[in-house]
N, C-alpha and C. Protein backbone atom coordinates (compact mmCIF):
# COMPACT_ATOMS: atom_id res chain seq x y z
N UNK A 1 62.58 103.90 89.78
CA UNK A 1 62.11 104.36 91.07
C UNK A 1 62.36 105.86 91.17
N UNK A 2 61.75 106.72 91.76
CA UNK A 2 61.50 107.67 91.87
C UNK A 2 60.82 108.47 93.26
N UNK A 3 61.75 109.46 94.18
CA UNK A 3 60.58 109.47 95.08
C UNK A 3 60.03 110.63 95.16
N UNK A 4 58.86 110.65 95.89
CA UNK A 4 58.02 111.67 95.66
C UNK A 4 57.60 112.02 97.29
N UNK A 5 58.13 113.76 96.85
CA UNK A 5 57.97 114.72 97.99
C UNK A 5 56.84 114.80 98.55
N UNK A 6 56.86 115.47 99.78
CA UNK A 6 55.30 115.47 100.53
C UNK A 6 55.37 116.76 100.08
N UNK A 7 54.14 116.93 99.67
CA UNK A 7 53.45 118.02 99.38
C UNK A 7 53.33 119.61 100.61
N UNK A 8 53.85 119.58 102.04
CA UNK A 8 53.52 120.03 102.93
C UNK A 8 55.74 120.57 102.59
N UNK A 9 55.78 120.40 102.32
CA UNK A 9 57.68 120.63 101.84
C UNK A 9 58.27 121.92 101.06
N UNK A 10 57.35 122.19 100.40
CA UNK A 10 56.79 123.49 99.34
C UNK A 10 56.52 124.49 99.74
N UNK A 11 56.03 123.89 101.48
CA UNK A 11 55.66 125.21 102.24
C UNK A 11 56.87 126.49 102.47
N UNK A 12 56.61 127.34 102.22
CA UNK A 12 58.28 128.40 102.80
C UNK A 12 58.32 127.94 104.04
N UNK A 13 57.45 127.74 104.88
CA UNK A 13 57.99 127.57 106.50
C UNK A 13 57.97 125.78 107.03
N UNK A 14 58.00 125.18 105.75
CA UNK A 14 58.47 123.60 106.40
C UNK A 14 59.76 123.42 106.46
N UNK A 15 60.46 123.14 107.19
CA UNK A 15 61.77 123.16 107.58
C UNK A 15 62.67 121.86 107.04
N UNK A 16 62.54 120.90 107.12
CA UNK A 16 62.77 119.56 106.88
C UNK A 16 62.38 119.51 104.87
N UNK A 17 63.06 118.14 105.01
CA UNK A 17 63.05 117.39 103.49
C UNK A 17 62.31 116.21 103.83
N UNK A 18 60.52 115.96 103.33
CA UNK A 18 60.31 114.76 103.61
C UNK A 18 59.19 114.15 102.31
N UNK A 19 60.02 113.24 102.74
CA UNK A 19 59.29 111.93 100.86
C UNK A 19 57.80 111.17 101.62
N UNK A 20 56.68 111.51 100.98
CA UNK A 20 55.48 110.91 100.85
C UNK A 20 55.59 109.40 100.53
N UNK A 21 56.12 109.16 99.38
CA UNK A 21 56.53 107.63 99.17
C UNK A 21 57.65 107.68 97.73
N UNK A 22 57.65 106.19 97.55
CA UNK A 22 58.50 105.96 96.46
C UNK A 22 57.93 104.96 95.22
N UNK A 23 58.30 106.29 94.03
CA UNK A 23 57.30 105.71 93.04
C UNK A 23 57.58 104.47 92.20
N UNK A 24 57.88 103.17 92.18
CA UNK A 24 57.74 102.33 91.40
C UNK A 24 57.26 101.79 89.87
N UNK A 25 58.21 101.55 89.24
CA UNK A 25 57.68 101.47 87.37
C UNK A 25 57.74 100.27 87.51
N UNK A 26 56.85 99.06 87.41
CA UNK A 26 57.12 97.62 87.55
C UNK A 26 55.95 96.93 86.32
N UNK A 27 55.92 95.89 86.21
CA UNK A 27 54.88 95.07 85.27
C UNK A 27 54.92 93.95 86.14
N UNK A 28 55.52 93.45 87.70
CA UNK A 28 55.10 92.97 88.92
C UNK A 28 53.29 93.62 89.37
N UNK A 29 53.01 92.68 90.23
CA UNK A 29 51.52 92.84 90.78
C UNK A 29 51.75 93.61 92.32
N UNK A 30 50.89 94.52 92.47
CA UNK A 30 51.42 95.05 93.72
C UNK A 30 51.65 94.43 95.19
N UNK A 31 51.06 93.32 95.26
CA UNK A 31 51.11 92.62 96.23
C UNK A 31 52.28 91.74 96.26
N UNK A 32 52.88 91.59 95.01
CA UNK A 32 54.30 91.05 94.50
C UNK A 32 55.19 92.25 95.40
N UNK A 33 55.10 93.31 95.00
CA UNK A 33 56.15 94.07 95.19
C UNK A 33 55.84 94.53 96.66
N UNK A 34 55.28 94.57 96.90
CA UNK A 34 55.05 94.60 98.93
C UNK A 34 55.52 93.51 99.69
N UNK A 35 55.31 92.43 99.14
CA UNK A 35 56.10 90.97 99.56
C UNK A 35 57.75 91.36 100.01
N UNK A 36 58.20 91.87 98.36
CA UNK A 36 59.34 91.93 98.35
C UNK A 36 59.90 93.30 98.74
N UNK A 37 59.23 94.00 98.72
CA UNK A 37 60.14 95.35 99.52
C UNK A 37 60.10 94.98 101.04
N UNK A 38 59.13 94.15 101.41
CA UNK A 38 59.26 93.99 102.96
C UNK A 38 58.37 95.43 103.33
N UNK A 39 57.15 95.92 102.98
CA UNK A 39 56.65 97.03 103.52
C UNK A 39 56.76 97.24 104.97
N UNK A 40 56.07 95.92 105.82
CA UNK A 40 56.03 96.38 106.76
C UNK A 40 57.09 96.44 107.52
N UNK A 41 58.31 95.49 107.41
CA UNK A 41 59.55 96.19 108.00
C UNK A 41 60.14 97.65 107.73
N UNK A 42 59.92 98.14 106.42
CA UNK A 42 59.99 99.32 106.23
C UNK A 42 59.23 100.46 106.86
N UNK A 43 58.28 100.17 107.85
CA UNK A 43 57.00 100.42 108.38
C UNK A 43 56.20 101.76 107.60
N UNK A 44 55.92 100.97 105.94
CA UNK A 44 55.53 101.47 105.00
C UNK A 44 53.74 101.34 105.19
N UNK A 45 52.80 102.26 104.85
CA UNK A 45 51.94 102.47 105.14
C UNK A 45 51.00 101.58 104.30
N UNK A 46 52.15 100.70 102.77
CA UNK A 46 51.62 99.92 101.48
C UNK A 46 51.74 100.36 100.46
N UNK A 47 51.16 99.83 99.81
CA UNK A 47 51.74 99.99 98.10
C UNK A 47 50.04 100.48 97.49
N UNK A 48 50.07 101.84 96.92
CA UNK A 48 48.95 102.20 95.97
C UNK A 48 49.26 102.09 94.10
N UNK A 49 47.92 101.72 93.97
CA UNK A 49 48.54 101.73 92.09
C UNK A 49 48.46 103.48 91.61
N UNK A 50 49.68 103.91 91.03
CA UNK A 50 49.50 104.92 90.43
C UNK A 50 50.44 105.91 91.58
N UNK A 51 50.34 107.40 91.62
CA UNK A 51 51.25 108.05 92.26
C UNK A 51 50.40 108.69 93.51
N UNK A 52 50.98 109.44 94.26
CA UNK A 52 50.53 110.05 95.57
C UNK A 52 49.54 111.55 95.50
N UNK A 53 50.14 111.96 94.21
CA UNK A 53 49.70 113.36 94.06
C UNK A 53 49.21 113.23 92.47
N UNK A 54 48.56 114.24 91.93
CA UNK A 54 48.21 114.17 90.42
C UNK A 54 49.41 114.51 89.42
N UNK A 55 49.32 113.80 88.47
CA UNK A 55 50.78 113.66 87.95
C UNK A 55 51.06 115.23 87.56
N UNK A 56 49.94 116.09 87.28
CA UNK A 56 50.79 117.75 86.84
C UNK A 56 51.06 118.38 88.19
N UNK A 57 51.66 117.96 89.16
CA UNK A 57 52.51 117.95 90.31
C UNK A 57 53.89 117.70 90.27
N UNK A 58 54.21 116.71 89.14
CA UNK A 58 55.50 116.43 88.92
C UNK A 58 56.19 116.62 88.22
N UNK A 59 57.53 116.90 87.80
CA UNK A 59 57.97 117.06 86.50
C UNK A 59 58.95 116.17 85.67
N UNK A 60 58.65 116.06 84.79
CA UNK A 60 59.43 115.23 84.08
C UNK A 60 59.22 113.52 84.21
N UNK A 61 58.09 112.99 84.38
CA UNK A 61 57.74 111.57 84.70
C UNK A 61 58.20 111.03 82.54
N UNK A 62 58.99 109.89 83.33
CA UNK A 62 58.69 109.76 82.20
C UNK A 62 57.73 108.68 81.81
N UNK A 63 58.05 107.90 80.33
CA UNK A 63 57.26 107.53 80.01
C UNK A 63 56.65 106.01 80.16
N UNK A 64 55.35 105.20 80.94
CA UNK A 64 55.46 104.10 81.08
C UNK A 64 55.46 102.74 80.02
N UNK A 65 56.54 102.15 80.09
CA UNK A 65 56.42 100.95 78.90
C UNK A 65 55.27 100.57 79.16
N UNK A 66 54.85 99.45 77.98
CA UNK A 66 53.83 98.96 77.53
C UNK A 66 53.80 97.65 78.87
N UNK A 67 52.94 96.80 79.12
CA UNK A 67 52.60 96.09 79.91
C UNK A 67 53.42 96.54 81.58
N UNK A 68 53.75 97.68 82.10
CA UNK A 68 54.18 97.88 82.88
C UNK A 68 53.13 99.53 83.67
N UNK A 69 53.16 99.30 84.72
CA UNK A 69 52.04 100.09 85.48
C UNK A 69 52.96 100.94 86.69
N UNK A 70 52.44 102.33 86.98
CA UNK A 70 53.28 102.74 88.42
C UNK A 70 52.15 102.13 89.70
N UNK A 71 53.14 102.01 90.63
CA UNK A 71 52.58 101.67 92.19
C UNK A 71 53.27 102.57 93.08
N UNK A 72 53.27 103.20 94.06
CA UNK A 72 53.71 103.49 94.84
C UNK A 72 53.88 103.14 96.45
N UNK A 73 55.08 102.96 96.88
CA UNK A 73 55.27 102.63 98.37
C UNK A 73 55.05 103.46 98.94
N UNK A 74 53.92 104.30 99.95
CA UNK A 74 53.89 105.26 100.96
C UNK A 74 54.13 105.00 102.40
N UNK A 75 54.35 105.96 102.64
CA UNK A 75 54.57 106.42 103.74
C UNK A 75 53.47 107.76 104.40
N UNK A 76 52.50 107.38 105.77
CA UNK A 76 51.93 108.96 105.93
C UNK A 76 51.33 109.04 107.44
């Protein structure tokens, strides 16, 4: 797991620290893993396959095992 900054954070004049969502490495189905995080008690916006921003945004992702996919929990 991994989370990933909002993009609006970078700004010199955003003041605050705030996470877009949280990135997930699973070989679960995404609707598996929304079940079980409890999204909407989290009052998570859902689970997308893949990340929030384009991955040369990030640094250092590493690498995904074989039968295993990213999803992400957002928030927005």
């Amino acid at each position: 797991m991994r989370v990933q900054l909002h993009e609006e954070m970078f700004d010199s004049d955003f003041p605050d620290i705030s996470a877009e969502a949280v990135a997930i490495c699973t070989s679960a189905a995404a609707d598996e893993i929304e079940r079980r995080l409890d999204a909407e008690l989290l009052q998570s916006s859902g689970i997308i396959e893949g990340l929030v921003y384009p991955s040369d945004w990030f640094a250092e992702i590493p690498a995904v095992p074989e039968r295993h996919h990213l999803l992400s929990l957002v928030w927005d």
